[in-house]
PDB file of N, CA and C in Angstrom:
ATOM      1  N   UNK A   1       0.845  -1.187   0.000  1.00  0.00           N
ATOM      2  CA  UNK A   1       0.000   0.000   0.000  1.00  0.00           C
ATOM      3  C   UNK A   1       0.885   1.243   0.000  1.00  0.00           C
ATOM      4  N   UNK A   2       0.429   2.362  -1.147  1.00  0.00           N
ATOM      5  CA  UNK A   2       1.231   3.507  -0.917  1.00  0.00           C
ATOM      6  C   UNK A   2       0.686   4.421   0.292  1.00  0.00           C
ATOM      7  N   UNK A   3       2.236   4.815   1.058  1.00  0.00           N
ATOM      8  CA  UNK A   3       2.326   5.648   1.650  1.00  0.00           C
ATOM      9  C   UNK A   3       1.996   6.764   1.358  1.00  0.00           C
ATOM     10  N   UNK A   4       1.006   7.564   2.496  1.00  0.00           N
ATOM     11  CA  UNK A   4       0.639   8.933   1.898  1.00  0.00           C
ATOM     12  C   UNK A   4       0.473   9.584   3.255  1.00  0.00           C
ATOM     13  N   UNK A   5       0.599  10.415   3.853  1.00  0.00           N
ATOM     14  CA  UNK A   5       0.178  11.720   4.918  1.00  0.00           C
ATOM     15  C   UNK A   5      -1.061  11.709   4.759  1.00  0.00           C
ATOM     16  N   UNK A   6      -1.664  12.205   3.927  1.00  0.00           N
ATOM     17  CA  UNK A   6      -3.384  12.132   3.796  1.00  0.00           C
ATOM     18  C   UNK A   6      -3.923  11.180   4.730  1.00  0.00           C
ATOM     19  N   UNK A   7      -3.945  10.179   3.784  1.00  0.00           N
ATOM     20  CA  UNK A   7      -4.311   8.400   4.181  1.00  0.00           C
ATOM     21  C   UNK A   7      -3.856   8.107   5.720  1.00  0.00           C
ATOM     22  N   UNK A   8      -2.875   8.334   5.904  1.00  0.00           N
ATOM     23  CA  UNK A   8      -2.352   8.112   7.392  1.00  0.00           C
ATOM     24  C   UNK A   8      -3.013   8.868   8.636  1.00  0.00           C
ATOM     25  N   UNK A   9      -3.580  10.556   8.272  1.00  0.00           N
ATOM     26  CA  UNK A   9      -3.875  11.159   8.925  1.00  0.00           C
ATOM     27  C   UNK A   9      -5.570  10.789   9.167  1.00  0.00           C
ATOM     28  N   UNK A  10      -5.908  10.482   8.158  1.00  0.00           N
ATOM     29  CA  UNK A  10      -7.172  10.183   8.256  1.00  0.00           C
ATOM     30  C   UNK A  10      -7.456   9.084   8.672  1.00  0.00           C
ATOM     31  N   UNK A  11      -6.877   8.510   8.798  1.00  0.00           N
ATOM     32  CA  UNK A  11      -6.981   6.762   9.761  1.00  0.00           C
ATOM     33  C   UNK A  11      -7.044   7.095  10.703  1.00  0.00           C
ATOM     34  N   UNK A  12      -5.216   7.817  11.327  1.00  0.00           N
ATOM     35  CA  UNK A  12      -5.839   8.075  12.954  1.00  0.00           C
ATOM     36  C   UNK A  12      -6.912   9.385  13.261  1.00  0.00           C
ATOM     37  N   UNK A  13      -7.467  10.068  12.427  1.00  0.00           N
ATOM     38  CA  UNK A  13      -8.602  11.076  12.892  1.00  0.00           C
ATOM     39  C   UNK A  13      -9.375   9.893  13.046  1.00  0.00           C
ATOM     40  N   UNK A  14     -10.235   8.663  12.107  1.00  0.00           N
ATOM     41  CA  UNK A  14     -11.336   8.074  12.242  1.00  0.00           C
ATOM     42  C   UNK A  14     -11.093   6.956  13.677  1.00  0.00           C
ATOM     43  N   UNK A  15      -9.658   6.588  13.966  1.00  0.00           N
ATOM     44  CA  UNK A  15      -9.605   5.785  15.287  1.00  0.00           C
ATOM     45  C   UNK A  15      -9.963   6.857  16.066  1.00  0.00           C
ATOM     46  N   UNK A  16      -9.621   7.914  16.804  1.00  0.00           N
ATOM     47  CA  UNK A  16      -9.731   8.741  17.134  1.00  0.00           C
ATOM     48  C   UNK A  16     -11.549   8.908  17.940  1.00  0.00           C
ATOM     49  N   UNK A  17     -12.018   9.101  16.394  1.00  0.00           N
ATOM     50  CA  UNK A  17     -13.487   8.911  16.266  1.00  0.00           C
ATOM     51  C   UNK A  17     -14.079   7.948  17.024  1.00  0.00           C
ATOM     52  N   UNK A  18     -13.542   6.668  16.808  1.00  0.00           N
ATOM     53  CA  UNK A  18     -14.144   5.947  17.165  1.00  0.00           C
ATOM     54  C   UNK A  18     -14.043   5.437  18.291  1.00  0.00           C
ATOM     55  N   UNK A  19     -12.973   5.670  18.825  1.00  0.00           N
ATOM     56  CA  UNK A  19     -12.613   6.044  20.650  1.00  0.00           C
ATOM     57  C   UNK A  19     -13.661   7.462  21.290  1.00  0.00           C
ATOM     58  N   UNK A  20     -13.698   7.945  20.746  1.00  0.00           N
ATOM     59  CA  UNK A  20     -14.588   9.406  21.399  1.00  0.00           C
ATOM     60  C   UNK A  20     -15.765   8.381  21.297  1.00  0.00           C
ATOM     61  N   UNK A  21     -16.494   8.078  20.434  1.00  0.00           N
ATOM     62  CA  UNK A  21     -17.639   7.468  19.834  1.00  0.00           C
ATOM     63  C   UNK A  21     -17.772   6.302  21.368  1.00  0.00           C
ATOM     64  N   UNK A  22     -17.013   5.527  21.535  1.00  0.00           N
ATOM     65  CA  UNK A  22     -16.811   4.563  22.670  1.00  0.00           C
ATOM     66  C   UNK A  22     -16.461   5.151  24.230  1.00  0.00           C
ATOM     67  N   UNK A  23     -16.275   6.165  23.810  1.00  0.00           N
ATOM     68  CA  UNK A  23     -16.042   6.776  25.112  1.00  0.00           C
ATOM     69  C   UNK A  23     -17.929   7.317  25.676  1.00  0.00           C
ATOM     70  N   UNK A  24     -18.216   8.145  24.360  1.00  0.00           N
ATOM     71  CA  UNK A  24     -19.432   8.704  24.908  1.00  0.00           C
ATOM     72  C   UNK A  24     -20.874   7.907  25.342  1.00  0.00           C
ATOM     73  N   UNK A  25     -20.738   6.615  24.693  1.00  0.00           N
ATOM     74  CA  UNK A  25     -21.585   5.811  24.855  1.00  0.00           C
ATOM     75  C   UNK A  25     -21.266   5.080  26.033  1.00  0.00           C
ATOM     76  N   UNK A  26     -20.326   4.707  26.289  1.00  0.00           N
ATOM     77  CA  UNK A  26     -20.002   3.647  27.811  1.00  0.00           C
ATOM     78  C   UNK A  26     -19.867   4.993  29.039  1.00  0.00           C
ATOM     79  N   UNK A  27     -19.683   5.913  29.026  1.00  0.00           N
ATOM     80  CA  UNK A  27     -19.235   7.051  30.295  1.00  0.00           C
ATOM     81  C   UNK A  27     -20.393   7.754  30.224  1.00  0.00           C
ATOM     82  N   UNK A  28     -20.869   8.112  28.888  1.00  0.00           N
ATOM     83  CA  UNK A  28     -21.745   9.391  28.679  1.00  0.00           C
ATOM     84  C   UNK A  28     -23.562   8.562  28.578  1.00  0.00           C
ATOM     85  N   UNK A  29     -22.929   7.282  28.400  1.00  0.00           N
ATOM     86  CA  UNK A  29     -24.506   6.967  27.853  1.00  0.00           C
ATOM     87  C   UNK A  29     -25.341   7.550  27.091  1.00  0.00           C
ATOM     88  N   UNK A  30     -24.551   8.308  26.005  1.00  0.00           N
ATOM     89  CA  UNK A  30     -25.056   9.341  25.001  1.00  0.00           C
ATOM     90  C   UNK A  30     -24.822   8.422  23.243  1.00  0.00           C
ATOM     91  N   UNK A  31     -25.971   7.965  22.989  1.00  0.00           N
ATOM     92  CA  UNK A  31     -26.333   6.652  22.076  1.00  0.00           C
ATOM     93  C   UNK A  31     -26.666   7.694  20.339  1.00  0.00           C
ATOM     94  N   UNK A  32     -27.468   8.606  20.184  1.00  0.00           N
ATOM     95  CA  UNK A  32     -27.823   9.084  19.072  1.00  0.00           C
ATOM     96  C   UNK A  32     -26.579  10.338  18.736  1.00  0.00           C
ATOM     97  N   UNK A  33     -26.204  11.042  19.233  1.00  0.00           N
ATOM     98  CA  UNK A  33     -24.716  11.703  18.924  1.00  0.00           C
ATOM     99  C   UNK A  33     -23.672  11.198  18.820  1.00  0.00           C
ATOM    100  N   UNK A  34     -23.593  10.315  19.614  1.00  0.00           N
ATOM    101  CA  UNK A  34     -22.323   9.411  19.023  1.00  0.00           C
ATOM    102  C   UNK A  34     -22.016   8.607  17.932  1.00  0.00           C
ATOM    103  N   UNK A  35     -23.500   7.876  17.485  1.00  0.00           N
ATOM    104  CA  UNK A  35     -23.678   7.647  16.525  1.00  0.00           C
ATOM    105  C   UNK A  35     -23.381   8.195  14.809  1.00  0.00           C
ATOM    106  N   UNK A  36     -23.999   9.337  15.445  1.00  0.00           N
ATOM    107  CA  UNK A  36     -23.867  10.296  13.741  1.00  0.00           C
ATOM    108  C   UNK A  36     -22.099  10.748  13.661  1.00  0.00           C
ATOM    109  N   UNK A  37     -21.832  11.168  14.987  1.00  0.00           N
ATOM    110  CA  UNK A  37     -20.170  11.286  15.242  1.00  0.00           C
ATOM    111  C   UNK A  37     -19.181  10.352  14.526  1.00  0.00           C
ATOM    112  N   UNK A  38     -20.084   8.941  14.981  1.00  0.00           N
ATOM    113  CA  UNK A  38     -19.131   7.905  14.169  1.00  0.00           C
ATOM    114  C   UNK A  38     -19.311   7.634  12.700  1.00  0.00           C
ATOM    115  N   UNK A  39     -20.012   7.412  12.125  1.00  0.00           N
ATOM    116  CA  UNK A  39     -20.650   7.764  10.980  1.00  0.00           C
ATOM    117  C   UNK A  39     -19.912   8.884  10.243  1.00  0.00           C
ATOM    118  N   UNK A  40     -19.681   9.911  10.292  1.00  0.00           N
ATOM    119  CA  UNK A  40     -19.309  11.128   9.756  1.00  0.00           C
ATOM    120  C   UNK A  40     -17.794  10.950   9.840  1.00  0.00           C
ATOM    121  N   UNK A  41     -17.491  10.520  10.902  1.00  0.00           N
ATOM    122  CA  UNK A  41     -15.707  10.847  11.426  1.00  0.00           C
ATOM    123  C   UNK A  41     -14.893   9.924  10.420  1.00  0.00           C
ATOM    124  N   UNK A  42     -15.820   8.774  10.259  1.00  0.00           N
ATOM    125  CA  UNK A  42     -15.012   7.352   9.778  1.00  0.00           C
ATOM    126  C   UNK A  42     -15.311   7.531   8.026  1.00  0.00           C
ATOM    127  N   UNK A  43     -16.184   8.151   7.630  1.00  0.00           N
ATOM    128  CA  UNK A  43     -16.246   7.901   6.545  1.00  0.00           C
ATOM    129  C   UNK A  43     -15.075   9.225   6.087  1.00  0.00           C
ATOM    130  N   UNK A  44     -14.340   9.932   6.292  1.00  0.00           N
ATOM    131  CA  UNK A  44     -13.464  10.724   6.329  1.00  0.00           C
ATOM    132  C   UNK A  44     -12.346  10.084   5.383  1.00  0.00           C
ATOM    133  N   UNK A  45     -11.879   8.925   6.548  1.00  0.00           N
ATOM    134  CA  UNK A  45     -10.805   8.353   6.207  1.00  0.00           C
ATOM    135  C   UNK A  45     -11.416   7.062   5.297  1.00  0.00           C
ATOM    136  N   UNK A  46     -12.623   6.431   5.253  1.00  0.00           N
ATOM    137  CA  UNK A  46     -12.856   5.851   4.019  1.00  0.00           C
ATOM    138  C   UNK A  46     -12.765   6.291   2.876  1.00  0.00           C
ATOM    139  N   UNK A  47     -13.595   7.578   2.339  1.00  0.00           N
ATOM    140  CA  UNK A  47     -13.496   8.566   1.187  1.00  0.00           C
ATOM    141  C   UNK A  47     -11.954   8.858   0.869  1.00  0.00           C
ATOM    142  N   UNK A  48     -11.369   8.906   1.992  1.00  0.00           N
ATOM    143  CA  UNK A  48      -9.998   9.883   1.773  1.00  0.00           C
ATOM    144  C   UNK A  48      -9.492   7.978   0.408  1.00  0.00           C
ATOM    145  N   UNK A  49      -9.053   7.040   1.734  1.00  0.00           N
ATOM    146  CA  UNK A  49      -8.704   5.872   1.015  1.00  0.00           C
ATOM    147  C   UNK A  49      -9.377   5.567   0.001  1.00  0.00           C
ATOM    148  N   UNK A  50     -10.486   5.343  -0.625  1.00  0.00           N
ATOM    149  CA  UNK A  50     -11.289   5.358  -2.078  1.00  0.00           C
ATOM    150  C   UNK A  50     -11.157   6.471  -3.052  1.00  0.00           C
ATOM    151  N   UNK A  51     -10.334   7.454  -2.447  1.00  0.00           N
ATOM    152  CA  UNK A  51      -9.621   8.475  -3.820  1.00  0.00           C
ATOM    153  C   UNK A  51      -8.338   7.853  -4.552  1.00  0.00           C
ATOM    154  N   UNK A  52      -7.874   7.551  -3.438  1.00  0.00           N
ATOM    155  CA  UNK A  52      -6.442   6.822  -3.713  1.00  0.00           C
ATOM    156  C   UNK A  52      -6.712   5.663  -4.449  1.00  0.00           C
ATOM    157  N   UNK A  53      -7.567   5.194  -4.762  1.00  0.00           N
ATOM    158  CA  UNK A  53      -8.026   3.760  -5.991  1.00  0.00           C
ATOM    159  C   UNK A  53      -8.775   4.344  -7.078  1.00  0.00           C
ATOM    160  N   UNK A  54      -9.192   6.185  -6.974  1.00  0.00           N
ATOM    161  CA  UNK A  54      -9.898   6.758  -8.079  1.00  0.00           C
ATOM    162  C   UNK A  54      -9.357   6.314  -9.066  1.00  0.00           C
ATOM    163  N   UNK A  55     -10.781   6.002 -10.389  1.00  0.00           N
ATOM    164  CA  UNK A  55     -10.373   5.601 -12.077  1.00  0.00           C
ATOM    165  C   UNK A  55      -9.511   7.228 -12.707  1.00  0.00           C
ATOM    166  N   UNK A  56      -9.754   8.261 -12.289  1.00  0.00           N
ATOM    167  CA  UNK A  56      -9.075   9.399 -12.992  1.00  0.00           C
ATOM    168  C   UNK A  56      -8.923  10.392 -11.969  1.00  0.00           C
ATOM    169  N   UNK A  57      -8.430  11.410 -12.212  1.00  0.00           N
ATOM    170  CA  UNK A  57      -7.959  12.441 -11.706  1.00  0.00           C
ATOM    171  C   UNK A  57      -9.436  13.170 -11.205  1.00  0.00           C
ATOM    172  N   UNK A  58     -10.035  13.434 -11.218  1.00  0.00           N
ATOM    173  CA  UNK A  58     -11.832  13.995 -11.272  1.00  0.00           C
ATOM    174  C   UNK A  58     -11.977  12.946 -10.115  1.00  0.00           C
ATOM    175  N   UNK A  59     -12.233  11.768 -10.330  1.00  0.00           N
ATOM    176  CA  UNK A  59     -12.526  10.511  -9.018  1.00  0.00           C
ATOM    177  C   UNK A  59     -11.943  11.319  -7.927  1.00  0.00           C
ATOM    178  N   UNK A  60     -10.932  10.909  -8.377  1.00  0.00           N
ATOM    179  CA  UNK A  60      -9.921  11.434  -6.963  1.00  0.00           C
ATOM    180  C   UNK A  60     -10.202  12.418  -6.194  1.00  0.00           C
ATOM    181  N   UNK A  61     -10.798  13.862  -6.846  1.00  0.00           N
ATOM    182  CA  UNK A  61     -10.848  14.947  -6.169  1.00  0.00           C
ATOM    183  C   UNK A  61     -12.212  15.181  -6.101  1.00  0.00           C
ATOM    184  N   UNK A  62     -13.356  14.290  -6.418  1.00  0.00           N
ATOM    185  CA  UNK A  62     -14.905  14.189  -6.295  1.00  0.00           C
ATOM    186  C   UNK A  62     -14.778  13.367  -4.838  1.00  0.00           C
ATOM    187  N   UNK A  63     -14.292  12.172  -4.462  1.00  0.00           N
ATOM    188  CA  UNK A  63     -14.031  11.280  -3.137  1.00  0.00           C
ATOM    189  C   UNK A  63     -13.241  12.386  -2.099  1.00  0.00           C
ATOM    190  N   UNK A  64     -12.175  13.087  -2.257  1.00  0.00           N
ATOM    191  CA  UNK A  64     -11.944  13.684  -1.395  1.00  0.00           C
ATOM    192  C   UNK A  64     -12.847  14.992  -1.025  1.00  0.00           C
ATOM    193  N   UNK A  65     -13.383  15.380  -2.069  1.00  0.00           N
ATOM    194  CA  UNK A  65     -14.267  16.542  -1.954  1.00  0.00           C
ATOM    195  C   UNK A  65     -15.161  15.709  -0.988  1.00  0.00           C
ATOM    196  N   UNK A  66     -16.107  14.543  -0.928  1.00  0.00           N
ATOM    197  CA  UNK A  66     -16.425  13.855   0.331  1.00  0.00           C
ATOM    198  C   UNK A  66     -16.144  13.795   1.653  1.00  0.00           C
ATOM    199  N   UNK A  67     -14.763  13.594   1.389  1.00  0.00           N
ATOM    200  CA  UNK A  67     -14.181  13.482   2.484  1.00  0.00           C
ATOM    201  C   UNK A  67     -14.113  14.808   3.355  1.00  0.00           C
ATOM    202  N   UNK A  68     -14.229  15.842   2.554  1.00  0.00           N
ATOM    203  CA  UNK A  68     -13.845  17.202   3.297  1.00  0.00           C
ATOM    204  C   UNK A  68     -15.452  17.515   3.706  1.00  0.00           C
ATOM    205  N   UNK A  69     -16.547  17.111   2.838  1.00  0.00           N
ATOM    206  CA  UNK A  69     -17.661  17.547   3.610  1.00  0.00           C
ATOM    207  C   UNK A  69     -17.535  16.780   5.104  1.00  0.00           C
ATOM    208  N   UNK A  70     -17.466  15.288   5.040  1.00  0.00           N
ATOM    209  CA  UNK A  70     -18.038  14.491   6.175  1.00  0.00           C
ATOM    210  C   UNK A  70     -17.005  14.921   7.307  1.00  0.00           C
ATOM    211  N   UNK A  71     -15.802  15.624   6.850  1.00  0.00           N
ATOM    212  CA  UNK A  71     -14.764  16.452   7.821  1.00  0.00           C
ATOM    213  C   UNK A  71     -16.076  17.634   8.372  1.00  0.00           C
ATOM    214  N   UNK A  72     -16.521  18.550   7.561  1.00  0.00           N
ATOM    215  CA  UNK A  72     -16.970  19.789   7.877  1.00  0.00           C
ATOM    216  C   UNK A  72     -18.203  18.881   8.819  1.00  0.00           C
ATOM    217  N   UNK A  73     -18.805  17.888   8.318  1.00  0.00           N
ATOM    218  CA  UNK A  73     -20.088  17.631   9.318  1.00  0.00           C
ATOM    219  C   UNK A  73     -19.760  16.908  11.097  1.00  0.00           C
ATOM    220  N   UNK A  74     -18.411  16.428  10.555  1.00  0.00           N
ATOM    221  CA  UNK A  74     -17.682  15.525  11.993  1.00  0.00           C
ATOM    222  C   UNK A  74     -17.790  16.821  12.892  1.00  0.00           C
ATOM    223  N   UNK A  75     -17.022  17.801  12.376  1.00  0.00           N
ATOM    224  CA  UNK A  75     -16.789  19.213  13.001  1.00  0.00           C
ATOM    225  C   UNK A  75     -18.093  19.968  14.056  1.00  0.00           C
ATOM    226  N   UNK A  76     -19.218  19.661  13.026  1.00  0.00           N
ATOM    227  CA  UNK A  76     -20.786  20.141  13.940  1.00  0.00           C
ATOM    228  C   UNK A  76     -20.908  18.961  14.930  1.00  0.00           C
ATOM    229  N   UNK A  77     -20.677  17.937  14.590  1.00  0.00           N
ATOM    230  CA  UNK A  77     -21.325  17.056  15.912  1.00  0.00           C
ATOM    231  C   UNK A  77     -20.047  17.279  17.305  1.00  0.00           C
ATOM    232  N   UNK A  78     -18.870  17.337  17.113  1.00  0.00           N
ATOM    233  CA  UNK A  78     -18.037  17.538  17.740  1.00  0.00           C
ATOM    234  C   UNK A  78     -18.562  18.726  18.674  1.00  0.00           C
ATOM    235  N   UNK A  79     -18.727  20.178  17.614  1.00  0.00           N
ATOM    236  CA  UNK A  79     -19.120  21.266  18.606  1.00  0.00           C
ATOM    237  C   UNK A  79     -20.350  21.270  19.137  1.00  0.00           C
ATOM    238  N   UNK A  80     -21.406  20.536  18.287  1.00  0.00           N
ATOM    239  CA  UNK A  80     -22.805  19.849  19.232  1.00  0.00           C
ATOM    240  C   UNK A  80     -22.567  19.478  20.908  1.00  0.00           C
ATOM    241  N   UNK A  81     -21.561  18.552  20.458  1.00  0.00           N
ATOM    242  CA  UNK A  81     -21.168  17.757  21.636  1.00  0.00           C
ATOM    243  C   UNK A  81     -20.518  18.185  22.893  1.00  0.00           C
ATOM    244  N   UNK A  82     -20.012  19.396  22.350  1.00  0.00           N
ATOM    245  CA  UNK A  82     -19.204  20.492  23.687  1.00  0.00           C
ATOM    246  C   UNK A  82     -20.474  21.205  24.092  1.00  0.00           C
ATOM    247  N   UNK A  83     -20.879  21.921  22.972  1.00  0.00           N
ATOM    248  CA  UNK A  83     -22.304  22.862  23.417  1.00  0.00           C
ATOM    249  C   UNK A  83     -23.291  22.301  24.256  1.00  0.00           C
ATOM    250  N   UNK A  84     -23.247  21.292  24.355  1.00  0.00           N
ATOM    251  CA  UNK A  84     -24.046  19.772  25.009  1.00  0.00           C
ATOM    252  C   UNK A  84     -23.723  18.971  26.643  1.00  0.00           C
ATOM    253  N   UNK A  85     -22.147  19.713  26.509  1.00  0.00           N
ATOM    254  CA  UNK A  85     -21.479  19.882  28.013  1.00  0.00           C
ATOM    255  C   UNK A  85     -21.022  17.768  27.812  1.00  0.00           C
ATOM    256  N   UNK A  86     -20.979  17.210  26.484  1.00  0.00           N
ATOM    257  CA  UNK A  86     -21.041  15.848  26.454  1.00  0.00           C
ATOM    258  C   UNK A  86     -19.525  15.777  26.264  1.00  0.00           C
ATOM    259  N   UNK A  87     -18.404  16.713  26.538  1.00  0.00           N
ATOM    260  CA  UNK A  87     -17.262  16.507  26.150  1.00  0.00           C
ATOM    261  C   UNK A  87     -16.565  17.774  26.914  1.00  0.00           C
ATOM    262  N   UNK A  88     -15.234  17.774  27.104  1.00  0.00           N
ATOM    263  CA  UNK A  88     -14.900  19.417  28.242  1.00  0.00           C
ATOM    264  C   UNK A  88     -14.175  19.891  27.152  1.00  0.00           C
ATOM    265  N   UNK A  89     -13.552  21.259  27.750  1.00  0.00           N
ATOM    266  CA  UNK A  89     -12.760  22.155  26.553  1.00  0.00           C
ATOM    267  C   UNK A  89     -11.706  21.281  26.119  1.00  0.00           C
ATOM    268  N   UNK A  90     -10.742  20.677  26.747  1.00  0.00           N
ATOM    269  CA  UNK A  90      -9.876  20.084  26.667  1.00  0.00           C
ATOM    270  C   UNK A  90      -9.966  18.667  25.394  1.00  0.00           C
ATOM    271  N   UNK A  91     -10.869  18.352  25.864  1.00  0.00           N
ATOM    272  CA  UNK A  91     -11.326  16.611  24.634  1.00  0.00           C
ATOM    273  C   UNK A  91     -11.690  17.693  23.502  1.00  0.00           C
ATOM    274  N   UNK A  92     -12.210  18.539  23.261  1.00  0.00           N
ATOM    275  CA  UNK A  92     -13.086  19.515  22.138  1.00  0.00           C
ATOM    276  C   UNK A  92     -11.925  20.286  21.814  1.00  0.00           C
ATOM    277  N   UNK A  93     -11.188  20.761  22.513  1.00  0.00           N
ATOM    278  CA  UNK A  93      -9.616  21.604  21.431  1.00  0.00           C
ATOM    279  C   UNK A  93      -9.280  20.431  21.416  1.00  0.00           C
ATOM    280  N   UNK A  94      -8.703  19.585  21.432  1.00  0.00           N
ATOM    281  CA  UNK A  94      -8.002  18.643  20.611  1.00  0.00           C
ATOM    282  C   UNK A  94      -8.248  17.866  19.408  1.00  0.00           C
ATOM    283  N   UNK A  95      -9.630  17.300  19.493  1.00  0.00           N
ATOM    284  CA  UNK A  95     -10.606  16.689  18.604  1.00  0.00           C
ATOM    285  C   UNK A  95     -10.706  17.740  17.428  1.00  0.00           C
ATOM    286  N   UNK A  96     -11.022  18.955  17.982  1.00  0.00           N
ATOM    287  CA  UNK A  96     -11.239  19.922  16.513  1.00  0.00           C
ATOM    288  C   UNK A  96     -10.175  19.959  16.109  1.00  0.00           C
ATOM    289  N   UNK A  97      -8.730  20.778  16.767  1.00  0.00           N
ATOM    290  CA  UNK A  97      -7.501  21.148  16.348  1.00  0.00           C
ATOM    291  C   UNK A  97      -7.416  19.655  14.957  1.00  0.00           C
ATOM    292  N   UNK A  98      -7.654  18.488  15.369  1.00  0.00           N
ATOM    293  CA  UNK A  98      -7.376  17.225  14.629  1.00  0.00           C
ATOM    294  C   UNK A  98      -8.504  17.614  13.382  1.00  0.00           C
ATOM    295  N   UNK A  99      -9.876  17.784  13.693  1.00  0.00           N
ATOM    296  CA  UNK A  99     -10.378  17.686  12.287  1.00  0.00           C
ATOM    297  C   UNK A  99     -10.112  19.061  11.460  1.00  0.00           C
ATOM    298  N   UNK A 100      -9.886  20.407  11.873  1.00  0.00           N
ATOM    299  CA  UNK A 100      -9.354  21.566  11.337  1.00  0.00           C
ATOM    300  C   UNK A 100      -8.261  21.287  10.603  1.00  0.00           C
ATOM    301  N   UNK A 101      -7.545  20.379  11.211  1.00  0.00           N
ATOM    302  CA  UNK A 101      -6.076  20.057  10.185  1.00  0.00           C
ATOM    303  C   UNK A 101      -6.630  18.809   8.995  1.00  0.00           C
ATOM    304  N   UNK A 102      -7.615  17.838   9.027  1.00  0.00           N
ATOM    305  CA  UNK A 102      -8.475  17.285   8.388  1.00  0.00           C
ATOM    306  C   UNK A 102      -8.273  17.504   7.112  1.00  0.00           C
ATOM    307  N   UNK A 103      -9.346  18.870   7.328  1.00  0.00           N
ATOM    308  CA  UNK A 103     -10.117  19.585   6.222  1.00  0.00           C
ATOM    309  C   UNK A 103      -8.811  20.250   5.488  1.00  0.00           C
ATOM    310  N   UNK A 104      -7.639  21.287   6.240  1.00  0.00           N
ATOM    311  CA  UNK A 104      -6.460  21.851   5.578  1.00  0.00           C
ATOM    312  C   UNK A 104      -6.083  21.019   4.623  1.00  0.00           C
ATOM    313  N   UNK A 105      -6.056  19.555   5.499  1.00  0.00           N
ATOM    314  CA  UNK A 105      -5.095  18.836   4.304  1.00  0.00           C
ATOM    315  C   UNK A 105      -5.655  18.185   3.064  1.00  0.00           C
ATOM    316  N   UNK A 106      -7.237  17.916   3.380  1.00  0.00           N
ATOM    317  CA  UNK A 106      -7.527  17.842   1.875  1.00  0.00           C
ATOM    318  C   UNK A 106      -8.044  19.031   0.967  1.00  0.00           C
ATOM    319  N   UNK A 107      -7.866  19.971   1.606  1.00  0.00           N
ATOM    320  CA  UNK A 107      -8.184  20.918   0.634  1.00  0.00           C
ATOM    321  C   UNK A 107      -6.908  21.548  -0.143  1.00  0.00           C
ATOM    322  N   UNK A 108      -5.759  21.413   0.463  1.00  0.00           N
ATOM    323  CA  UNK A 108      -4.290  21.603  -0.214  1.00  0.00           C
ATOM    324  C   UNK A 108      -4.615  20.287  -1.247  1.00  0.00           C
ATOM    325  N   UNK A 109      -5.166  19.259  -0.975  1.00  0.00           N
ATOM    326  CA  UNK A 109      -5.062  18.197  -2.069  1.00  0.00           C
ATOM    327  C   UNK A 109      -5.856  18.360  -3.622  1.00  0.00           C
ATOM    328  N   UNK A 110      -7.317  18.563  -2.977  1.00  0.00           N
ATOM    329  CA  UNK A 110      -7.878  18.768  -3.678  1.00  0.00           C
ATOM    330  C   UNK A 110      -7.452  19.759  -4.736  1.00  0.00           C
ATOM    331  N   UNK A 111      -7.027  21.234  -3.727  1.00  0.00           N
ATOM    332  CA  UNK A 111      -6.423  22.514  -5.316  1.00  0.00           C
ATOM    333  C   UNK A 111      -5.373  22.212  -5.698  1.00  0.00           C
ATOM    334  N   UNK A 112      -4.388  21.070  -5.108  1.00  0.00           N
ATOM    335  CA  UNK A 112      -3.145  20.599  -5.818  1.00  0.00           C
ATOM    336  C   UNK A 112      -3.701  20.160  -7.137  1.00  0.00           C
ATOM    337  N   UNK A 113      -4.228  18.735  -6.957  1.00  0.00           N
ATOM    338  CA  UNK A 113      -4.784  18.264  -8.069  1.00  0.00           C
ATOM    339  C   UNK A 113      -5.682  18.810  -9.263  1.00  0.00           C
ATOM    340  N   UNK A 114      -6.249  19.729  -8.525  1.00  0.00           N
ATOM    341  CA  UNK A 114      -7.071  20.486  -9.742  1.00  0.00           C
ATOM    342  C   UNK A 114      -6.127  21.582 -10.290  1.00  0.00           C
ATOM    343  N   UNK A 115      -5.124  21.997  -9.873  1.00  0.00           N
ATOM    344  CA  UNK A 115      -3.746  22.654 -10.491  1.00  0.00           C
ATOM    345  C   UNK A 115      -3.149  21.852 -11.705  1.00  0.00           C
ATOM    346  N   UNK A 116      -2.799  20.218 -10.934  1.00  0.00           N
ATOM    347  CA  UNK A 116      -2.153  19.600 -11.805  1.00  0.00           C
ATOM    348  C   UNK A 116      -3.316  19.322 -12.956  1.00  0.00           C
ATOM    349  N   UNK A 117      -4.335  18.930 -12.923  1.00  0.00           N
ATOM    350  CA  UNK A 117      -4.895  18.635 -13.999  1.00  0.00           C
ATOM    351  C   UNK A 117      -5.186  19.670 -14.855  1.00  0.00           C
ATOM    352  N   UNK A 118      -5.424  21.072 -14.975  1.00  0.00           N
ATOM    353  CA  UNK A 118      -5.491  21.748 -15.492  1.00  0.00           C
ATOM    354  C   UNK A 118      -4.198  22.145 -16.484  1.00  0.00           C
ATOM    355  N   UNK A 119      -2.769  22.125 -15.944  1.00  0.00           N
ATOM    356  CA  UNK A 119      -1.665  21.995 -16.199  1.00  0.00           C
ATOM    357  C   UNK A 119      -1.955  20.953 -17.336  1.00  0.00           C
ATOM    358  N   UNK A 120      -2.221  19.832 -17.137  1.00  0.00           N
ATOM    359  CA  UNK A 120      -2.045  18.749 -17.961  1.00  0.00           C
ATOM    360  C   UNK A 120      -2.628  18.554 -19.180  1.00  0.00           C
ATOM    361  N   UNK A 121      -4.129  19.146 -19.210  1.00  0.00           N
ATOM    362  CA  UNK A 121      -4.758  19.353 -20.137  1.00  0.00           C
ATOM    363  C   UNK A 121      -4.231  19.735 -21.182  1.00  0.00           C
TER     364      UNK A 121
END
C-alpha cells in the first residue's frame, strides 16, 4: 500500500473517532450523537482511502471533496457535543484542532490536483 500523509492522517482522525464514539456511549450513555459522530468521522478516512483507488484524476478529487464535507459535518457534531457539556474544553480543542487540520489537508489536495490537472490538459 502507498504511503501517503493524507491516508495516514485520516486513519488516525477516524480511530480517534471511534474512541470518542466509545467513550461517549459507555461514560456518557449518550447513544444518538455518538452515533452520527461515528458515521461522519469514519467515513473521512474511508473517502480519503477510495480516492487513492480513483479511475481518474476527477474521481480522486470528487471522493476527497467527500471526504472534506463528512470532515466539515464531523466538526458540527463535535461542537454539538461540547455545546451539550457531552465533552470538556480540553477533549473539544483537541478533537477539533485534529479535524481543522483534516479539512487543511484535503483541501491543499484537492487545489493541488485540480492545479495539476489543469496543467495537464
Amino acid at each position: 500500500m502507498k504511503s501517503s500523509i493524507l491516508k495516514e492522517k485520516s486513519f488516525s482522525f477516524a480511530l480517534r473517532i471511534v474512541k470518542l464514539s466509545q467513550f461517549l456511549q459507555k461514560d456518557c450513555k449518550e447513544f444518538v450523537l455518538s452515533k452520527q459522530l461515528l458515521r461522519s468521522g469514519t467515513s473521512v478516512g474511508a473517502n480519503t482511502r477510495e480516492a487513492f483507488n480513483g479511475e481518474s484524476t476527477k474521481d480522486f478529487i470528487h471522493k476527497l471533496s467527500i471526504a472534506q464535507k463528512e470532515t466539515d459535518e464531523t466538526l458540527y457534531w463535535i461542537e454539538l457535543l461540547f455545546a451539550a457539556h457531552y465533552i470538556n474544553q480540553i477533549q473539544f480543542d483537541s478533537i477539533n484542532a485534529d479535524a481543522i487540520e483534516m479539512i487543511k489537508l484535503l483541501k491543499s489536495s484537492i487545489l493541488k490536483s485540480k492545479t495539476k490537472a489543469i496543467h495537464n490538459t
